[in-house]
Protein backbone atom coordinates (compact mmCIF):
# COMPACT_ATOMS: atom_id res chain seq x y z
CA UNK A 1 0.00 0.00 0.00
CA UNK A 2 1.30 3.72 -1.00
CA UNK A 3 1.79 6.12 1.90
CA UNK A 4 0.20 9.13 2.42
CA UNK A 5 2.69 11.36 1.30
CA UNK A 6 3.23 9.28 -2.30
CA UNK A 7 -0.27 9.54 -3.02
CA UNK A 8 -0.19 13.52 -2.89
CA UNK A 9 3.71 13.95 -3.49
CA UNK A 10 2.58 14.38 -7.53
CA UNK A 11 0.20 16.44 -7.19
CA UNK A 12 2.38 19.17 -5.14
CA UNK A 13 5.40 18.19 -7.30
CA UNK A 14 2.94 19.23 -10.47
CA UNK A 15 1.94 22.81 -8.88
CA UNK A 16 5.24 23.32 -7.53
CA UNK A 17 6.69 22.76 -11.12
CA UNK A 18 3.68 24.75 -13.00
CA UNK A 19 4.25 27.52 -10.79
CA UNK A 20 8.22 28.01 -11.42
CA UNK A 21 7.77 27.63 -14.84
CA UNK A 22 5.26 30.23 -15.11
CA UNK A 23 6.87 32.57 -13.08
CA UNK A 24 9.54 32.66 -15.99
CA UNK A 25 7.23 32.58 -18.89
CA UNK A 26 4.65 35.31 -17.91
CA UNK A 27 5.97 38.09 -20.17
CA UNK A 28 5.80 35.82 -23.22
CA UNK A 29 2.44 34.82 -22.06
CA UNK A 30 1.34 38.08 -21.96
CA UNK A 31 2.15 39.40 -24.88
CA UNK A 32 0.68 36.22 -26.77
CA UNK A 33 -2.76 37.23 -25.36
CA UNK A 34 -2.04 40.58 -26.49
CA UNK A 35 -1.34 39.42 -29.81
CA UNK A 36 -4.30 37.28 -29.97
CA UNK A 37 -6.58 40.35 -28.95
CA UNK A 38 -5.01 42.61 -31.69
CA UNK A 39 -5.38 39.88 -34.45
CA UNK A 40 -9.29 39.42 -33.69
CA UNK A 41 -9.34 43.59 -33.86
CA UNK A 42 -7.46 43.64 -36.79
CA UNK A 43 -9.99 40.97 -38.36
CA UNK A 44 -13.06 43.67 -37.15
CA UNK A 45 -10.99 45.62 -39.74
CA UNK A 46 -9.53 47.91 -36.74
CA UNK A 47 -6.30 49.49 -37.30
CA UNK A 48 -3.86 47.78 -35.36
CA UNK A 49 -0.26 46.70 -35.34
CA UNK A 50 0.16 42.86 -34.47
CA UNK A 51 3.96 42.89 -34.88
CA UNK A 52 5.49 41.53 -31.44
CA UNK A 53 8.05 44.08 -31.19
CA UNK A 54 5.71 46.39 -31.28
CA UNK A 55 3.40 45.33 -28.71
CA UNK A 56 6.68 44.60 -26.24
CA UNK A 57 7.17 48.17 -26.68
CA UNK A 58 3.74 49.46 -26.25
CA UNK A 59 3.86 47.85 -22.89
CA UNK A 60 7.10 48.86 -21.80
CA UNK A 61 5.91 52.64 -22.60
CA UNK A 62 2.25 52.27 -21.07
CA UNK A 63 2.82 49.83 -18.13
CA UNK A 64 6.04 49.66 -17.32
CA UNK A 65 8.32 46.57 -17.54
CA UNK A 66 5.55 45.39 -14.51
CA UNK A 67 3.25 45.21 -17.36
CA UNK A 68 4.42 42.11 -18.22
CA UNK A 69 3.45 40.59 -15.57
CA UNK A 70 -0.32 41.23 -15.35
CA UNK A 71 -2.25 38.94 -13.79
CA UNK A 72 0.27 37.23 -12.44
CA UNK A 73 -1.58 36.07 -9.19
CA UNK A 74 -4.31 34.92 -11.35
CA UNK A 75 -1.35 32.98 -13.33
CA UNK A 76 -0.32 31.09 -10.11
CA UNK A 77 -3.66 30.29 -8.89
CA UNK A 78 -4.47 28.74 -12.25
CA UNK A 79 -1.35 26.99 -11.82
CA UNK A 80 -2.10 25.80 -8.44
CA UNK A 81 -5.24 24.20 -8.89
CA UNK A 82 -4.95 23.65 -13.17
CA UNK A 83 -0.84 22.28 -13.25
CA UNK A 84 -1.68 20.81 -10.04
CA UNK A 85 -4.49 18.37 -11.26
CA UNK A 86 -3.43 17.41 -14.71
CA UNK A 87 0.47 16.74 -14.01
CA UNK A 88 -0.64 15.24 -10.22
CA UNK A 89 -3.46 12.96 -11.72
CA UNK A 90 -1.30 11.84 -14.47
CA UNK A 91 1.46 11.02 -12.82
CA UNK A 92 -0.38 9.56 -10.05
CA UNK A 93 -2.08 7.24 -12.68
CA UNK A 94 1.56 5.93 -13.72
CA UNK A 95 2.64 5.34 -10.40
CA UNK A 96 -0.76 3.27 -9.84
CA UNK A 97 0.13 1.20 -12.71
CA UNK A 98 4.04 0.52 -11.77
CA UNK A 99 2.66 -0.25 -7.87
CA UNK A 100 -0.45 -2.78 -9.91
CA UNK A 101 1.44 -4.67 -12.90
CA UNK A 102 4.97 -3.33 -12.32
CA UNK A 103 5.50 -1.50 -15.30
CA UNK A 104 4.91 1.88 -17.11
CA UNK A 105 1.96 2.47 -19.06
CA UNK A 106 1.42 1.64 -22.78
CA UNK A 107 1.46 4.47 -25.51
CA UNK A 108 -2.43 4.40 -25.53
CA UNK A 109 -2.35 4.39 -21.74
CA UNK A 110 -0.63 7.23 -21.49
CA UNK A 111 -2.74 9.05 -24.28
CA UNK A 112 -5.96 8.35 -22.14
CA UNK A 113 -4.83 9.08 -19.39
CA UNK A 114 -3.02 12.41 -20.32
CA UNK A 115 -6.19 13.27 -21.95
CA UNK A 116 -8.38 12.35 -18.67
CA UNK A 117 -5.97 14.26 -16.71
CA UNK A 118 -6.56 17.08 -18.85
CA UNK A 119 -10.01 17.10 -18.83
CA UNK A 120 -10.63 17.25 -15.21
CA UNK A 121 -7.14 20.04 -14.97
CA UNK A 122 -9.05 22.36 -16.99
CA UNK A 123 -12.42 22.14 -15.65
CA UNK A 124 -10.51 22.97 -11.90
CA UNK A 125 -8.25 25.78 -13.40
CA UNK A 126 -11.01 27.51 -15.71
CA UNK A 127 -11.92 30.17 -13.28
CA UNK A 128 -8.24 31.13 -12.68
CA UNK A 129 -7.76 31.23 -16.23
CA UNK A 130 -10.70 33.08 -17.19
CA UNK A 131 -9.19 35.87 -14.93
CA UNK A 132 -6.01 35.74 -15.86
CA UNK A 133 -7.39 36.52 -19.74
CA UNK A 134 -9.02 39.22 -18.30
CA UNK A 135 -5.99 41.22 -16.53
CA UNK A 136 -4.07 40.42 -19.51
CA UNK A 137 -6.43 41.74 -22.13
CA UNK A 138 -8.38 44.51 -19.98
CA UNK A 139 -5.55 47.50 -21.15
CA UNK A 140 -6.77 46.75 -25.01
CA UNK A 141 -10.51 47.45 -24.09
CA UNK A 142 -12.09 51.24 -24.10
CA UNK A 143 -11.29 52.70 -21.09
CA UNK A 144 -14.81 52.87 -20.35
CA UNK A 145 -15.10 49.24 -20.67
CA UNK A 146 -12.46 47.93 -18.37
CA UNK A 147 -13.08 46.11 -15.90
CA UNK A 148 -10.14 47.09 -13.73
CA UNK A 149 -9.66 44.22 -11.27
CA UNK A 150 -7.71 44.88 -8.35
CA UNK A 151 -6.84 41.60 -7.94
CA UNK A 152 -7.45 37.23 -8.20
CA UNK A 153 -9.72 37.34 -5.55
CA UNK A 154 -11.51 40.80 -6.49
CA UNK A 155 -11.76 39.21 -9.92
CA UNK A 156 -13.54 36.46 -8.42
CA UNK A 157 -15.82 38.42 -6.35
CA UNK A 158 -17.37 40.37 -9.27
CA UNK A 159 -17.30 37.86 -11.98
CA UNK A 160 -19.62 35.91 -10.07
CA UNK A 161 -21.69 39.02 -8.28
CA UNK A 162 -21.79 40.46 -11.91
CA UNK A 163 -22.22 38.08 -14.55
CA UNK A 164 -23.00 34.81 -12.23
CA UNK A 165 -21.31 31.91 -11.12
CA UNK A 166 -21.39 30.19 -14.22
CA UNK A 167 -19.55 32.57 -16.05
CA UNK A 168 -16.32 31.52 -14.55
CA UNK A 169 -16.37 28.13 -16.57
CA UNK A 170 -17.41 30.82 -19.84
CA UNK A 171 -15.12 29.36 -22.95
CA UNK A 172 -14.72 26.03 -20.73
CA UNK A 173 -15.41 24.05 -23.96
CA UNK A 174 -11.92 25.27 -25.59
CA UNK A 175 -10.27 25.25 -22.52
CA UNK A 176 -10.64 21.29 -22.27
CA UNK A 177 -9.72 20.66 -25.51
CA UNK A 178 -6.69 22.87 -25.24
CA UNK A 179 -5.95 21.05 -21.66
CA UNK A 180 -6.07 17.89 -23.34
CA UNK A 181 -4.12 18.67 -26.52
CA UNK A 182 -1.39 19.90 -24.20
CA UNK A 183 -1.62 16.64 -21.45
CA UNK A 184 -1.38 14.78 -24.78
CA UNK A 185 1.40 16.69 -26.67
CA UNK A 186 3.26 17.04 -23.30
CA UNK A 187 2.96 14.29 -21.19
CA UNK A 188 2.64 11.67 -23.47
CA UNK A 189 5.37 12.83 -26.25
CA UNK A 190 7.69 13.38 -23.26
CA UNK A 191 7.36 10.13 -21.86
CA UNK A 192 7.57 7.76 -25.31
CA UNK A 193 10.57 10.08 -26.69
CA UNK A 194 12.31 9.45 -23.35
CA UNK A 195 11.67 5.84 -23.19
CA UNK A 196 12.35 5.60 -27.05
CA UNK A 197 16.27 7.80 -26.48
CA UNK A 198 16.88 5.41 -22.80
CA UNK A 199 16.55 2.11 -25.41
CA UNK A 200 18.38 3.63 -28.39
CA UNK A 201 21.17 4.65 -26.18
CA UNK A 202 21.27 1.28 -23.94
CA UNK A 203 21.95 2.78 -21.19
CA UNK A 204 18.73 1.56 -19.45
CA UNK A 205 18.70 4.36 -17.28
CA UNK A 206 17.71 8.11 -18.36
CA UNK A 207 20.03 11.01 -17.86
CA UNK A 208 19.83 14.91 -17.72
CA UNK A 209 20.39 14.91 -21.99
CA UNK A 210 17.41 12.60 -22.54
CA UNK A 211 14.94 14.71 -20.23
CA UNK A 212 16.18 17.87 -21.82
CA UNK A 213 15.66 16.47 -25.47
CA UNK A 214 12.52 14.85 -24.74
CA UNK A 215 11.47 18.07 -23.25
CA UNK A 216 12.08 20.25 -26.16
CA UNK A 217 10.10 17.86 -28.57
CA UNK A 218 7.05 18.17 -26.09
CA UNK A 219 7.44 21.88 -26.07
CA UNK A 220 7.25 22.16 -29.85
CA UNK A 221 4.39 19.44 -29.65
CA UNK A 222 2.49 21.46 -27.46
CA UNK A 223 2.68 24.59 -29.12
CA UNK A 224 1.14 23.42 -32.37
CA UNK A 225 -1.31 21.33 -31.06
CA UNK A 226 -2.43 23.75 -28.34
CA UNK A 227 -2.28 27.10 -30.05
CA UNK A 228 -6.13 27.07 -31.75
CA UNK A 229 -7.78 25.83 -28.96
CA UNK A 230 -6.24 28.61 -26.67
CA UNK A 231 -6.35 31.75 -29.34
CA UNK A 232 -10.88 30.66 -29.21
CA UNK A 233 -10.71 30.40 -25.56
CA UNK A 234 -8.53 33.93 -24.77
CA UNK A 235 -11.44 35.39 -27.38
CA UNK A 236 -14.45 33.35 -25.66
CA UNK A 237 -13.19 34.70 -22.26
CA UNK A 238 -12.34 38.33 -22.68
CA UNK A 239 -15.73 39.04 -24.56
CA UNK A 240 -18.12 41.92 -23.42
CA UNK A 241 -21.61 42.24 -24.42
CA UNK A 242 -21.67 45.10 -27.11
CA UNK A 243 -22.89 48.20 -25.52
CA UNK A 244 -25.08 49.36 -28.46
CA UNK A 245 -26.45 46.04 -29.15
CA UNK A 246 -26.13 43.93 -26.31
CA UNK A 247 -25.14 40.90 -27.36
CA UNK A 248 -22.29 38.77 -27.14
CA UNK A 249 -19.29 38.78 -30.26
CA UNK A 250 -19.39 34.96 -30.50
CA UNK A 251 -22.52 32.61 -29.62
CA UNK A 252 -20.41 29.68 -28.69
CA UNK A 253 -16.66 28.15 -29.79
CA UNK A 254 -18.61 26.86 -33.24
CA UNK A 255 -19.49 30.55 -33.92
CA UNK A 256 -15.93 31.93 -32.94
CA UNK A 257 -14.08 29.35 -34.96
CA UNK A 258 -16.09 30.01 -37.99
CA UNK A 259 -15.47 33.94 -37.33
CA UNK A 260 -12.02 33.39 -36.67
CA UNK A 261 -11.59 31.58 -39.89
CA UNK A 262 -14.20 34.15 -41.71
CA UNK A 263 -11.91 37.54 -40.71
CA UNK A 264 -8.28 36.25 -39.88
CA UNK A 265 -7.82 33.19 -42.07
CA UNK A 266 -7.12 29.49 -41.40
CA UNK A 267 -3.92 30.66 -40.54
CA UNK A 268 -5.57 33.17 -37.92
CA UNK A 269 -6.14 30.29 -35.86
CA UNK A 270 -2.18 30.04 -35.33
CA UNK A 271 -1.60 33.61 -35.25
CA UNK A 272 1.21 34.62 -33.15
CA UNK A 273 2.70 30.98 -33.04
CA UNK A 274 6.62 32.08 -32.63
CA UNK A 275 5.37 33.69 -29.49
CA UNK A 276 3.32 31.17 -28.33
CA UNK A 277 6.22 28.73 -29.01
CA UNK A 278 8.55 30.71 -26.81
CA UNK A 279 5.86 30.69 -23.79
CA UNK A 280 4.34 27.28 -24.22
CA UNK A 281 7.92 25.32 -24.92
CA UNK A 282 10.06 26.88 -22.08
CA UNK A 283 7.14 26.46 -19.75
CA UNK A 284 6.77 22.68 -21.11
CA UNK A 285 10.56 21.71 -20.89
CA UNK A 286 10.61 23.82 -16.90
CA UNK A 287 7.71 22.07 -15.73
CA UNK A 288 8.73 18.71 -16.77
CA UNK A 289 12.84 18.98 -15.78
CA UNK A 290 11.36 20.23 -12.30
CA UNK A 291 8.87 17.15 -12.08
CA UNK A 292 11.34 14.75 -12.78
CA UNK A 293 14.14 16.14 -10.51
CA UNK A 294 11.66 16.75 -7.23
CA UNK A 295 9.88 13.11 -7.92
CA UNK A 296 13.79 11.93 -7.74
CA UNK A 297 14.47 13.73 -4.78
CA UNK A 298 10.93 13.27 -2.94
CA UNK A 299 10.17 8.98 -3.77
CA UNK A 300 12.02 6.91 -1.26
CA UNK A 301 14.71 4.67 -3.42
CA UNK A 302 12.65 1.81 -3.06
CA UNK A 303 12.83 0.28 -6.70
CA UNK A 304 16.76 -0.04 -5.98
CA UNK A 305 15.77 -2.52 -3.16
């Protein structure tokens, strides 16, 4: 039987690791959101420059090198109960299967369960995320439209006492099929490349070279497989009602994806993918070097015995 603490050590290993990595991947996250927001004005036929030097220095010069950082409590707490979840269940559905039949799990093991784990990450971390698209994005909006939130927790408070509880899971849909395009780009690409360099190499044990390539290939698998999903759900998220009208931009993701497509091209749908790359692959190859070096330094040696 599994002790206490290795039944919950992945799960803080996974927030502890999705919170350093985000720490040093904020800026780029930041101005991906930004980038996102400027394409879908652009598409409205709004004159606006989408060029990512450009927006770096627009912050710089209107928010200070702070700027970058926006939201960045709202960043964490997504971390802490989104990274949390999907790297803690998945990794706690490994160890379940090396404790049960005393091996790792199968390539289509891993892709349900990655996909599982992403499912259930996403539903957790939706409110966090929903606020953290809302610091990021609230500069861009009219100033008479922002919603100036003073904080996570203030964000909270009035989402819910404004728009009602259920908007905090608004552009969930997108966010779960993001979450599970990056368990499955991540977790699963990181884990088979590994096991695939440890047997090509014969060394039968990994080393620091392995988890660093196998990282990097996960990164660049993430980024392209997660990139659509997330450019609908920063659009489904920051949305206000239109004040002349009333209504909503986008009726659901079916509506914004057709929009999308409609105003910014197929191509639209991976706007700003350099940027994205350098946000989602650092973050991927941080999150997973720091998982696998606190699970080493956390599990009691006992498969040596």
């Amino acid at each position: 039987m599994p002790t206490l603490f290795e039944l919950i050590s992945p799960f803080l290993i996974g927030g502890i690791s999705g919170c350093t990595a985000t720490t040093f991947v904020q800026p780029m996250d930041t101005v991906k959101v930004r980038i996102q927001v400027r394409s879908e004005l652009k598409g409205q036929g709004q004159a606006v420059n989408i060029s990512t030097l450009e927006i770096v220095k627009d912050i710089i010069k209107s928010e200070g090198p702070f700027g970058f950082y926006k939201g960045i409590g709202a960043a964490l707490l997504r971390q802490v109960t989104y990274a949390t979840t999907r790297l803690g269940l998945y990794r706690a559905i490994d160890d379940h299967y090396k404790r049960t039949h005393g091996r790792s799990m199968y390539f289509t093991e891993r892709c349900l369960a990655s996909s599982f784990s992403g499912f259930v990450g996403s539903i957790v971390g939706n409110p966090a995320d929903l606020c953290l698209v809302r610091f990021q994005a609230d500069t861009l909006l009219p100033e008479a439209q922002r919603r100036n939130y003073k904080n996570v927790f203030d964000a909270l408070h009035r989402i819910v006492s404004e728009e009602g509880l259920l908007t905090l899971w608004r552009g969930s849909l997108p966010t779960v099929i993001r979450a599970i395009a990056m368990n499955l780009s991540m977790l699963t690409t990181y884990d088979q490349i590994k096991d695939i360099i440890v047997s090509l190499h014969g060394k039968g044990k990994e080393d620091y070279t392995d988890k660093l390539l196998s990282s990097a290939a996960a990164g660049i698998g993430c980024a392209i497989a997660s990139l659509p999903p997330d450019n609908l759900k920063t659009k489904l998220q920051r949305m206000k009602k239109d004040p002349v009208t009333g209504q909503f931009p986008y009726k659901n993701i079916g509506d914004c994806f057709l929009k999308t497509i409609q105003r910014e091209g197929v191509t639209g749908l991976w706007v700003g993918l350099p940027v994205f790359y350098t946000r989602v692959g650092p973050h991927a190859m941080i999150t997973l070097l720091v998982q696998d070096t606190l699970t080493q330094m956390w599990n009691p040696p006992k498969q040596k015995n």
